[in-house]
C-alpha atoms as a PDB file:
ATOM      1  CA  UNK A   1      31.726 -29.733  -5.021  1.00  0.00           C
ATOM      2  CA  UNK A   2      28.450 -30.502  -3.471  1.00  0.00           C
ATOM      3  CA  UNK A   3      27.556 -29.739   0.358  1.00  0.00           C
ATOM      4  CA  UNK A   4      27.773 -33.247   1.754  1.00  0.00           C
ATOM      5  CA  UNK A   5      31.438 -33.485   0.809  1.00  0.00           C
ATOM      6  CA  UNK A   6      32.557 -30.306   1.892  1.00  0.00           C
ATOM      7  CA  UNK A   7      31.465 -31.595   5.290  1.00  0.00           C
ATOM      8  CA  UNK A   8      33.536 -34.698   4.893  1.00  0.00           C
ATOM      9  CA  UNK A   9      36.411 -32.639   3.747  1.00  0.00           C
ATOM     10  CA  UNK A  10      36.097 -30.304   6.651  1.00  0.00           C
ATOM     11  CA  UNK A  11      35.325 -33.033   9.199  1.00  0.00           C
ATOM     12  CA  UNK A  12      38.690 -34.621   8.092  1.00  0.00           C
ATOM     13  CA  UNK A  13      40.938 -31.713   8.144  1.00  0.00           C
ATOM     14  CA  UNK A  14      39.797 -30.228  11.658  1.00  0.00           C
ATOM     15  CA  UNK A  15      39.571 -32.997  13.554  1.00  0.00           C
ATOM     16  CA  UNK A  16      39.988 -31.010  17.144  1.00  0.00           C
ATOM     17  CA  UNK A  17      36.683 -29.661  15.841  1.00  0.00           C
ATOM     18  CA  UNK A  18      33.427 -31.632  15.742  1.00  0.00           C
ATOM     19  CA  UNK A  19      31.056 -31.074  13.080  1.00  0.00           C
ATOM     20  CA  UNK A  20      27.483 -29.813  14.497  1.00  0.00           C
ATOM     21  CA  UNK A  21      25.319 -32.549  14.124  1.00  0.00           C
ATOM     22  CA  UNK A  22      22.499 -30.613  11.996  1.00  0.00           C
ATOM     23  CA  UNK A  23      25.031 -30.110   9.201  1.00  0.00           C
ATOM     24  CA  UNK A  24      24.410 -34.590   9.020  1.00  0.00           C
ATOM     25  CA  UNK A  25      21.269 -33.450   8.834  1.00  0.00           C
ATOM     26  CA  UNK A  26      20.887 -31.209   5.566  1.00  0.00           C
ATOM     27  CA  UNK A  27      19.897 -34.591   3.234  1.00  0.00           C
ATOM     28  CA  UNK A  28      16.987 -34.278   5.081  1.00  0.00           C
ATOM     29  CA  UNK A  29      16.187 -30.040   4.313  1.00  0.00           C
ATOM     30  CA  UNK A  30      14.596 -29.595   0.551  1.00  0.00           C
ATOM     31  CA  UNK A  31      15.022 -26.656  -1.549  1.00  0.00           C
ATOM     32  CA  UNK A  32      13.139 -25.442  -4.249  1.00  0.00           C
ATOM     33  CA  UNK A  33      15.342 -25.207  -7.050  1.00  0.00           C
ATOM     34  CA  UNK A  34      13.779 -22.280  -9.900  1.00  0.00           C
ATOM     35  CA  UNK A  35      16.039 -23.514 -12.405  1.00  0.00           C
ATOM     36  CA  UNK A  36      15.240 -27.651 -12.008  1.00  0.00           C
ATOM     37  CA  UNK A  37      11.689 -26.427 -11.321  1.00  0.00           C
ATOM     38  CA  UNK A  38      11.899 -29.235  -8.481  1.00  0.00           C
ATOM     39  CA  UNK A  39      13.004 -29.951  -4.831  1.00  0.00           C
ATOM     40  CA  UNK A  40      16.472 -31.096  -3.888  1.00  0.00           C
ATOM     41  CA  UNK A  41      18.323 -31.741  -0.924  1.00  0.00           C
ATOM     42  CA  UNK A  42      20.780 -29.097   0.411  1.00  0.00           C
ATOM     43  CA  UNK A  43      23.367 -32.001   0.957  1.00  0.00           C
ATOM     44  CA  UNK A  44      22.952 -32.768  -2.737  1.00  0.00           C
ATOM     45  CA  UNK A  45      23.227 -28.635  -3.230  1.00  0.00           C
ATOM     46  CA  UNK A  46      26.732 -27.541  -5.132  1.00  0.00           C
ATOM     47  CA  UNK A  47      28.795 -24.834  -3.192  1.00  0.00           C
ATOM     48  CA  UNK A  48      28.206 -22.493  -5.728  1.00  0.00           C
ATOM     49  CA  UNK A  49      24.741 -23.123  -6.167  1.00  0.00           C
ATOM     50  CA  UNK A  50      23.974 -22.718  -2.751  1.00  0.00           C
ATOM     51  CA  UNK A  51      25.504 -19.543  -2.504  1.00  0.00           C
ATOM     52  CA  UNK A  52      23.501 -18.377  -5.365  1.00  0.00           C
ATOM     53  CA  UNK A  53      20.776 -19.371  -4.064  1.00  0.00           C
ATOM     54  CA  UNK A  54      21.337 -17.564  -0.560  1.00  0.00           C
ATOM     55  CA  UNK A  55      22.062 -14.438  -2.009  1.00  0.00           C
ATOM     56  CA  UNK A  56      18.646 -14.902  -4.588  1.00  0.00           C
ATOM     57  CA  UNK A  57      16.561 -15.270  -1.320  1.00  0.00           C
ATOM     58  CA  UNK A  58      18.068 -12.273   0.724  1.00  0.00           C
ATOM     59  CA  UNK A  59      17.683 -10.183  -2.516  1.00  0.00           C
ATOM     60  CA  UNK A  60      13.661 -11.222  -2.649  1.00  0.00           C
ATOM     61  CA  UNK A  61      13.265 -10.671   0.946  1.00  0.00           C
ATOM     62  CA  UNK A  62      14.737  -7.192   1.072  1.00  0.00           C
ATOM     63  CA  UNK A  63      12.546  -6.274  -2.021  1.00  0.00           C
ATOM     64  CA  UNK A  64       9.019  -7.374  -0.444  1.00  0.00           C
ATOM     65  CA  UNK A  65       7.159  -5.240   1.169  1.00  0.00           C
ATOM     66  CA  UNK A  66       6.378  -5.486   4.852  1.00  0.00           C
ATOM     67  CA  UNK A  67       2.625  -5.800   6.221  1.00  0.00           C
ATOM     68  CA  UNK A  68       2.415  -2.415   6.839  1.00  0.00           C
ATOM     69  CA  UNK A  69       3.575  -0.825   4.065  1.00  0.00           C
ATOM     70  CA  UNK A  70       0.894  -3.086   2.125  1.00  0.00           C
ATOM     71  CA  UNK A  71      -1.985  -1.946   4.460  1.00  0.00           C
ATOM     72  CA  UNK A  72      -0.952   1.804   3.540  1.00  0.00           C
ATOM     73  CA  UNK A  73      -0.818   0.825   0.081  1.00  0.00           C
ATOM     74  CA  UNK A  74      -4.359  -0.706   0.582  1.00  0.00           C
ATOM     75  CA  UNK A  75      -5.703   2.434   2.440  1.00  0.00           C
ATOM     76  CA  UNK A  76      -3.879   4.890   0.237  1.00  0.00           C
ATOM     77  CA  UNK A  77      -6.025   3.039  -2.795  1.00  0.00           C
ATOM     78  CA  UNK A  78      -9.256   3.216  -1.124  1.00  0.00           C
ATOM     79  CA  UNK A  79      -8.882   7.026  -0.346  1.00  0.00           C
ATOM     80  CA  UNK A  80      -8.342   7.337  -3.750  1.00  0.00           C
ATOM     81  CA  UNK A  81     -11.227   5.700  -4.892  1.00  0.00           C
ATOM     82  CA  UNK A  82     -13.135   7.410  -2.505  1.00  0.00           C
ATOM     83  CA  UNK A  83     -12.206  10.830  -3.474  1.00  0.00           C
ATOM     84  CA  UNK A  84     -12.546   9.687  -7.099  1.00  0.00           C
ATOM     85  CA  UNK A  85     -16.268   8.722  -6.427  1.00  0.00           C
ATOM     86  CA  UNK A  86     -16.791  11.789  -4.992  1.00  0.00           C
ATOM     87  CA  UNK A  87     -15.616  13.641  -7.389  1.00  0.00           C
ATOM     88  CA  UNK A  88     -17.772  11.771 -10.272  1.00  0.00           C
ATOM     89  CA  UNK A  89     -20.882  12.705  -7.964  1.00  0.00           C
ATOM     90  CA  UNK A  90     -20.349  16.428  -7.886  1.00  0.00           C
ATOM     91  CA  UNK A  91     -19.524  16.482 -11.744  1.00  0.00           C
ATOM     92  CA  UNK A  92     -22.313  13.881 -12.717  1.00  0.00           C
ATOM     93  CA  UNK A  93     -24.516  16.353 -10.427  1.00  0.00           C
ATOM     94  CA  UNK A  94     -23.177  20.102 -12.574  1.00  0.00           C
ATOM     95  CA  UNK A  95     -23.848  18.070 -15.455  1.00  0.00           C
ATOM     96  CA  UNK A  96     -27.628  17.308 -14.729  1.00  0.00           C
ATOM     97  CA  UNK A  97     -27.898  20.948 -13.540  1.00  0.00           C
ATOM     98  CA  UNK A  98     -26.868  22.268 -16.626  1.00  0.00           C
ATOM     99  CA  UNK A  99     -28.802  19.878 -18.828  1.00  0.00           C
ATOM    100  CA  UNK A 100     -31.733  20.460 -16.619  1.00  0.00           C
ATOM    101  CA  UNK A 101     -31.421  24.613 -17.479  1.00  0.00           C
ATOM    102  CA  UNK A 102     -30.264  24.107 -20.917  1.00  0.00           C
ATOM    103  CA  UNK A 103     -33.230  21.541 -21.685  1.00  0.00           C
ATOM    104  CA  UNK A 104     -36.142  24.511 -21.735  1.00  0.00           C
ATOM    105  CA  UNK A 105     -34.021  27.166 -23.367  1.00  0.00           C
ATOM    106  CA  UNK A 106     -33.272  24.456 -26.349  1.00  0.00           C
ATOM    107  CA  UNK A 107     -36.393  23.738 -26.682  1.00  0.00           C
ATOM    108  CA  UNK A 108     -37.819  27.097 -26.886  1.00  0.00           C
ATOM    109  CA  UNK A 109     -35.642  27.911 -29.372  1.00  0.00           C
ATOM    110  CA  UNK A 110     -35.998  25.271 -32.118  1.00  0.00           C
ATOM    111  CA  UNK A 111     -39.553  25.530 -31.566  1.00  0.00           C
ATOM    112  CA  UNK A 112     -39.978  29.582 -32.641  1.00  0.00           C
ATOM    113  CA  UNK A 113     -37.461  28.226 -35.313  1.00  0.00           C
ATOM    114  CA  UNK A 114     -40.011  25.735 -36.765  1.00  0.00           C
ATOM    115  CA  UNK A 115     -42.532  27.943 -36.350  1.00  0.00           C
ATOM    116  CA  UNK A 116     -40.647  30.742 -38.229  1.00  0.00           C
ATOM    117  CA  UNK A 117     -39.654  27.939 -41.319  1.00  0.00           C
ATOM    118  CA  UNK A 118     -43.368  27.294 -41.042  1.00  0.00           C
ATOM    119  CA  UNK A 119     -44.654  30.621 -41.525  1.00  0.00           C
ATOM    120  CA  UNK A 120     -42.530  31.240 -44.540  1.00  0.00           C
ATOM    121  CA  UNK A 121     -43.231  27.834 -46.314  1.00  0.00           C
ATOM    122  CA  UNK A 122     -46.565  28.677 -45.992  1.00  0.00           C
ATOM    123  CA  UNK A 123     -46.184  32.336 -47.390  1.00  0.00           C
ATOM    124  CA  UNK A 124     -43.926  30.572 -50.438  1.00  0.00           C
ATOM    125  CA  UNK A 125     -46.542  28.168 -51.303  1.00  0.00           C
ATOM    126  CA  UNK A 126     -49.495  31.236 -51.959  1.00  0.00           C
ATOM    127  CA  UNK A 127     -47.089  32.726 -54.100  1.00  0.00           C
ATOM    128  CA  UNK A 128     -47.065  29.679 -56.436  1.00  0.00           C
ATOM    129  CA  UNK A 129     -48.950  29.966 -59.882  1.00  0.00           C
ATOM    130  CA  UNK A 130     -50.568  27.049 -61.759  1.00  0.00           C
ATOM    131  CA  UNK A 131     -47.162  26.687 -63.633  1.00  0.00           C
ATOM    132  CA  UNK A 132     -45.777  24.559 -60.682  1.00  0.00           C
ATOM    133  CA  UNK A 133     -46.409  20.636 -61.041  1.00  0.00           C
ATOM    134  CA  UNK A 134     -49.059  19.053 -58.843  1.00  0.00           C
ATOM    135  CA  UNK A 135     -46.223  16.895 -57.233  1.00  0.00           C
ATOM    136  CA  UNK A 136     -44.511  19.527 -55.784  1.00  0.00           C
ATOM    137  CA  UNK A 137     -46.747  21.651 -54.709  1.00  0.00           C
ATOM    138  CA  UNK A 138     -47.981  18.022 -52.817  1.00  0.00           C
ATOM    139  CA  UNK A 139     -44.337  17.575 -51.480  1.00  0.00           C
ATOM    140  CA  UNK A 140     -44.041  21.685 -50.175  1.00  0.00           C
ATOM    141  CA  UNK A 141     -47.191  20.851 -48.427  1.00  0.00           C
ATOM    142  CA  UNK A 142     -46.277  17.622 -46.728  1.00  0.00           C
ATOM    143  CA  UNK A 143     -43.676  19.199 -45.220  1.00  0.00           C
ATOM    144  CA  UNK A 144     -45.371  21.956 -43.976  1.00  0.00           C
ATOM    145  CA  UNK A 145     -47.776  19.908 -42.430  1.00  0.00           C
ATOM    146  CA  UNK A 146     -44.474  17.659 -41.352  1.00  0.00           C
ATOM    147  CA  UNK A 147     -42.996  21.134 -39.326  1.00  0.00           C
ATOM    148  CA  UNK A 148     -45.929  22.054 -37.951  1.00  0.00           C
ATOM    149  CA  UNK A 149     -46.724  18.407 -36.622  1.00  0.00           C
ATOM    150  CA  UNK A 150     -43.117  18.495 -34.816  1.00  0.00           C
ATOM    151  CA  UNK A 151     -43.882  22.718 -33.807  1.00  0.00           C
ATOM    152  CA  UNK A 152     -47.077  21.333 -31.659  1.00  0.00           C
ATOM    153  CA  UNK A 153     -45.087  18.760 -30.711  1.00  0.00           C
ATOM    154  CA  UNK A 154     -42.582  20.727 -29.057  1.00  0.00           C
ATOM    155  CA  UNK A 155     -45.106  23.249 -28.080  1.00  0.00           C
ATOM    156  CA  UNK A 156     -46.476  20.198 -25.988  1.00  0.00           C
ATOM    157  CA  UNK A 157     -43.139  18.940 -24.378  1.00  0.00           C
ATOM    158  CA  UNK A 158     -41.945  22.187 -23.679  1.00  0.00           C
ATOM    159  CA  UNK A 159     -45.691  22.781 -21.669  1.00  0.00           C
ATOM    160  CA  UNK A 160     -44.322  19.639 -20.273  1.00  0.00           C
ATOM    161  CA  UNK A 161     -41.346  21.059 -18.857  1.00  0.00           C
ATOM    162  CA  UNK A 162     -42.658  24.579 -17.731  1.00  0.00           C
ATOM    163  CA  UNK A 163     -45.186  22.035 -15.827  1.00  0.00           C
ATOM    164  CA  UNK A 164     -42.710  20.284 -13.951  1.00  0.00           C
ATOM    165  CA  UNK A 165     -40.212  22.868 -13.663  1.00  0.00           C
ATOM    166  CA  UNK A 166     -43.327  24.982 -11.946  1.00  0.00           C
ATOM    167  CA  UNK A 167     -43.955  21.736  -9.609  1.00  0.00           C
ATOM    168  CA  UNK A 168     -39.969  21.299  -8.893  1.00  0.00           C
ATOM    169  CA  UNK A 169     -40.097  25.378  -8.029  1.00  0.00           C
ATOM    170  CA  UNK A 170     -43.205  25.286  -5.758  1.00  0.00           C
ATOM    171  CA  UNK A 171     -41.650  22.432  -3.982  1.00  0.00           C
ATOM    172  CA  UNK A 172     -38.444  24.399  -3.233  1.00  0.00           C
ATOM    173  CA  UNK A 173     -40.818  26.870  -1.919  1.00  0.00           C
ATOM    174  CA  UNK A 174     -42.420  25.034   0.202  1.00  0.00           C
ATOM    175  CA  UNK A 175     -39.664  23.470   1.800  1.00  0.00           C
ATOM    176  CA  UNK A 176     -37.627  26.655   1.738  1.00  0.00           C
ATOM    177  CA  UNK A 177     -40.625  27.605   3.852  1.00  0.00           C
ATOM    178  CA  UNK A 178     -40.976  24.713   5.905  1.00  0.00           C
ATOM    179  CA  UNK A 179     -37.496  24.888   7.063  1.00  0.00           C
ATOM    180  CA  UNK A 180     -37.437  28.563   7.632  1.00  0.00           C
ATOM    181  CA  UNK A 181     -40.476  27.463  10.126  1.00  0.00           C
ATOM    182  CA  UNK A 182     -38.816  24.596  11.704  1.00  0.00           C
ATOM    183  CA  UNK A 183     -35.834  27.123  12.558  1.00  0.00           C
ATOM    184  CA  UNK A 184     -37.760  29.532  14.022  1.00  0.00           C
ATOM    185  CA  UNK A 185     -39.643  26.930  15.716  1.00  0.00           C
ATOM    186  CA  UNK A 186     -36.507  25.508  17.321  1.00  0.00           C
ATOM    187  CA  UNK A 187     -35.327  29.232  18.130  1.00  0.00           C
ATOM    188  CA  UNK A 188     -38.059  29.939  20.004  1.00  0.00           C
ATOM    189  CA  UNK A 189     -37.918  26.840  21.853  1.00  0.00           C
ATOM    190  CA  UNK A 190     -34.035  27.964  22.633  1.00  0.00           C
ATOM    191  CA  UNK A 191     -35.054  31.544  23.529  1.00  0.00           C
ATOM    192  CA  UNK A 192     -35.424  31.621  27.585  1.00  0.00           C
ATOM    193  CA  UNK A 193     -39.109  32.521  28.778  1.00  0.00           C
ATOM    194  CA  UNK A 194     -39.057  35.246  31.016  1.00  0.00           C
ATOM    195  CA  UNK A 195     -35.423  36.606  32.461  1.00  0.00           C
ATOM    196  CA  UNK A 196     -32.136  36.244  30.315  1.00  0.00           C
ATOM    197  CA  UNK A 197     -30.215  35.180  33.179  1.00  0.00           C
ATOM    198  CA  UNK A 198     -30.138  31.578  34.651  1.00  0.00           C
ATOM    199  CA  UNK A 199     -28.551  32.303  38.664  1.00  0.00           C
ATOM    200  CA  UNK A 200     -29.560  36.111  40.046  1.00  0.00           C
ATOM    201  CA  UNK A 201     -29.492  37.840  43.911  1.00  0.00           C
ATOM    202  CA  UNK A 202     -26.092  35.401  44.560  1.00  0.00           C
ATOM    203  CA  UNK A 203     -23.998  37.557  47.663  1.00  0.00           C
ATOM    204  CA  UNK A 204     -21.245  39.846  46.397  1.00  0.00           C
ATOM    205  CA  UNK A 205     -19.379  37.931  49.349  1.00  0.00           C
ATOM    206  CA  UNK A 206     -16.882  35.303  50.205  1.00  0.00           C
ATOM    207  CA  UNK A 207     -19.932  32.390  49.639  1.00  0.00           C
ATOM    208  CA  UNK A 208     -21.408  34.125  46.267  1.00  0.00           C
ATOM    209  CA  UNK A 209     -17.379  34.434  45.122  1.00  0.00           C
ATOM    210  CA  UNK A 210     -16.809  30.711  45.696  1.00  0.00           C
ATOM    211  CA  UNK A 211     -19.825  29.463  44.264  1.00  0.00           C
ATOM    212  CA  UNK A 212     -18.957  31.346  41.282  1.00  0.00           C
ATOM    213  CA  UNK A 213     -15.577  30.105  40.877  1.00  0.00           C
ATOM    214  CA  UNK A 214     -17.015  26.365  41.096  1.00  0.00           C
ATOM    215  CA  UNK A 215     -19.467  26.252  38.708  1.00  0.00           C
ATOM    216  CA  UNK A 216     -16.519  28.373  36.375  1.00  0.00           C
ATOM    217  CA  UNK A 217     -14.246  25.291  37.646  1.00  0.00           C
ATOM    218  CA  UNK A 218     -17.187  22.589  36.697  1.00  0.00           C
ATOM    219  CA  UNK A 219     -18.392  24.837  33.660  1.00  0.00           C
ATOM    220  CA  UNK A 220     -18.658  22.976  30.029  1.00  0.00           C
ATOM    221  CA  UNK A 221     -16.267  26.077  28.124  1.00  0.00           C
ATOM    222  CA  UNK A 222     -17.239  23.704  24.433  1.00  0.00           C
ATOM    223  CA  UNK A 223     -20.530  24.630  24.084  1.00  0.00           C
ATOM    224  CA  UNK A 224     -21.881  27.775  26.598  1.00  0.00           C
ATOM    225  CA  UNK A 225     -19.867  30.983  27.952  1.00  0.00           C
ATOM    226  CA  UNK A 226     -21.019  32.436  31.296  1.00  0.00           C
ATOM    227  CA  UNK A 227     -21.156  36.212  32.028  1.00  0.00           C
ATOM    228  CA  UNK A 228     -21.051  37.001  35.416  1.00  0.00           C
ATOM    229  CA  UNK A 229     -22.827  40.660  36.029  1.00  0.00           C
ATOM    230  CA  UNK A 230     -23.368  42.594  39.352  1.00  0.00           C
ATOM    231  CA  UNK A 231     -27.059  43.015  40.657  1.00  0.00           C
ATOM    232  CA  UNK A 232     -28.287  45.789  42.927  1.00  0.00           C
ATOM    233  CA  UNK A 233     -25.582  49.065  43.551  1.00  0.00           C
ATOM    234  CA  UNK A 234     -24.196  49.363  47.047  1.00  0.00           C
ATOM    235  CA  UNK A 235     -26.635  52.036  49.171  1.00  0.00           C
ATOM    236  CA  UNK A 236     -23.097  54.224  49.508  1.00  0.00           C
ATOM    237  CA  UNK A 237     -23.114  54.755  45.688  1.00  0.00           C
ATOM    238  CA  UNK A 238     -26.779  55.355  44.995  1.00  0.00           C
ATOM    239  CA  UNK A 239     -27.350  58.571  43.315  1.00  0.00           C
ATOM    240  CA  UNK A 240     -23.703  58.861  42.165  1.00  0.00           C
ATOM    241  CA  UNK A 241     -24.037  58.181  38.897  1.00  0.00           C
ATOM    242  CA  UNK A 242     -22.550  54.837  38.731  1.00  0.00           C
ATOM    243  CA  UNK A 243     -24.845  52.821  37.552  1.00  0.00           C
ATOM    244  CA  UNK A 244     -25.237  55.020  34.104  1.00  0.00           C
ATOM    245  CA  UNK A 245     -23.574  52.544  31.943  1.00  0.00           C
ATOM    246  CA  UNK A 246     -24.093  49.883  34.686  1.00  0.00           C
ATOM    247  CA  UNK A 247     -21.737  49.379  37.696  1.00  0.00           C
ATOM    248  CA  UNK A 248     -18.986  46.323  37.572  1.00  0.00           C
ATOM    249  CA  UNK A 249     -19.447  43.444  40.470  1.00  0.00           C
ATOM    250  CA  UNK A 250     -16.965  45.161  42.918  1.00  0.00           C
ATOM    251  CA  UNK A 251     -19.908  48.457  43.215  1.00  0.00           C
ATOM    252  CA  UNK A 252     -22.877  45.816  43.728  1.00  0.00           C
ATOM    253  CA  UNK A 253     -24.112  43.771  46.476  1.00  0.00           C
ATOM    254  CA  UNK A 254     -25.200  40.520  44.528  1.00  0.00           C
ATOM    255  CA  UNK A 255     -24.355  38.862  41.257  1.00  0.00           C
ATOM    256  CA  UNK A 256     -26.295  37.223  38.188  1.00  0.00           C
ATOM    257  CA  UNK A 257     -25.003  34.709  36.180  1.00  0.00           C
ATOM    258  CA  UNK A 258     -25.809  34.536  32.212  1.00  0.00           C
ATOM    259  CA  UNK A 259     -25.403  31.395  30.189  1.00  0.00           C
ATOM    260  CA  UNK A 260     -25.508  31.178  26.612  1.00  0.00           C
ATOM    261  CA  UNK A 261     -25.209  28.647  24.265  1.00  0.00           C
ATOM    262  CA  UNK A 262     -22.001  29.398  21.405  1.00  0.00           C
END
């Protein structure tokens, strides 16, 4: 039974009820019908497709996901990719490192061998009598001459790479060097001229005590410490032996403040 006539039906059973009038209003609401592939009227909609179709959409609404969860979906991917590029630099990186060290040794290597296979071809072929053909003897030497074309050749690229790998080390040097400079440089610049402390000959008194406790109240804690030390023993305890492993504020007159950077 479709929608509109249930509303008849109703509307003429109850009459001590009247019908809303939006429910006269449902030939005028369209819905998409997946099955038809087309829009109909919900008046036109049977009962029990209607239903069907109510509990379809609550179904696909509780199964999509909300904004957020697909923004932490989105950032969740990009962290990913991130930390996936980042990981393809460091291993593309140890892989250029190790052809880099393994390129020279290589090369080394296969050249002594060439020259080796050179030495000995050449050692076989004055052992040969006149009873060996022409032809070969021709072919034997082409290839000597072949291996010891590539043995200069590698001699070459392997001067090659001693020449840059001499340029790539004197560079490091240098700016090993320059940086060690530029340190000390900026050390020196940190280092205070003269005196180590920044505040000296402040009263051991009531004044000096609260002028203290202000700039410790004021004091950026992040980034410098302060050491407060006493300056100049009391005339009672001079000659006591107090100031052996240097006295503590309460046995001085004044104070010094130290600031250093963490």
């Amino acid at each position: 039974m479709k929608i509109k006539q249930i509303i008849k039906v109703a509307e003429a059973i109850d009459d001590s009820r009247k019908m809303p009038c939006d429910m006269h209003e449902l030939g005028d609401t369209k819905y998409f019908s997946h099955s038809k592939q087309d829009f109909i009227t919900i008046a036109d909609m049977d009962i029990v497709h209607l239903v069907r179709a109510f509990k379809s959409d609550r179904h696909r609404l509780n199964n999509q996901f909300t904004d957020k969860d697909l923004i932490k979906q989105n950032d969740d991917l990009v962290n990913t990719n991130k930390e996936l590029g980042r990981q393809h630099d460091i291993w593309k990186e140890k892989a250029m490192n190790m052809i880099e060290q393994s390129t020279h040794t290589e090369l080394e290597m296969e050249n002594q061998r060439l020259v080796q296979q050179l030495e000995a071809d050449e050692h076989n072929v004055g052992k040969l009598d006149d009873t060996v053909p022409k032809a070969t003897y021709q072919v034997m030497w082409d290839n000597c001459q072949s291996l010891q074309n590539q043995a200069v050749k590698n001699r070459n690229e392997n001067t090659e790479l001693r020449k840059k790998y001499d340029e790539l080390n004197v560079k490091y040097i240098y700016e090993e060097q320059y940086w060690k400079t530029q340190y000390r440089i900026a050390n020196d610049l940190l280092q205070p001229k003269g005196c180590g402390y920044t505040f000296s000959e402040i009263p051991n008194d009531t004044d000096g005590q609260e002028f203290v406790d202000t700039m410790k109240k004021y004091f950026n804690k992040k980034s410098y410490k302060m050491r407060v030390r006493g300056q100049h023993i009391k005339p009672e305890l001079r000659g006591t032996g107090a100031t052996a492993f240097g006295q503590n504020i309460e046995e001085s007159t004044h104070m010094r403040i130290y600031i250093d950077v963490k």
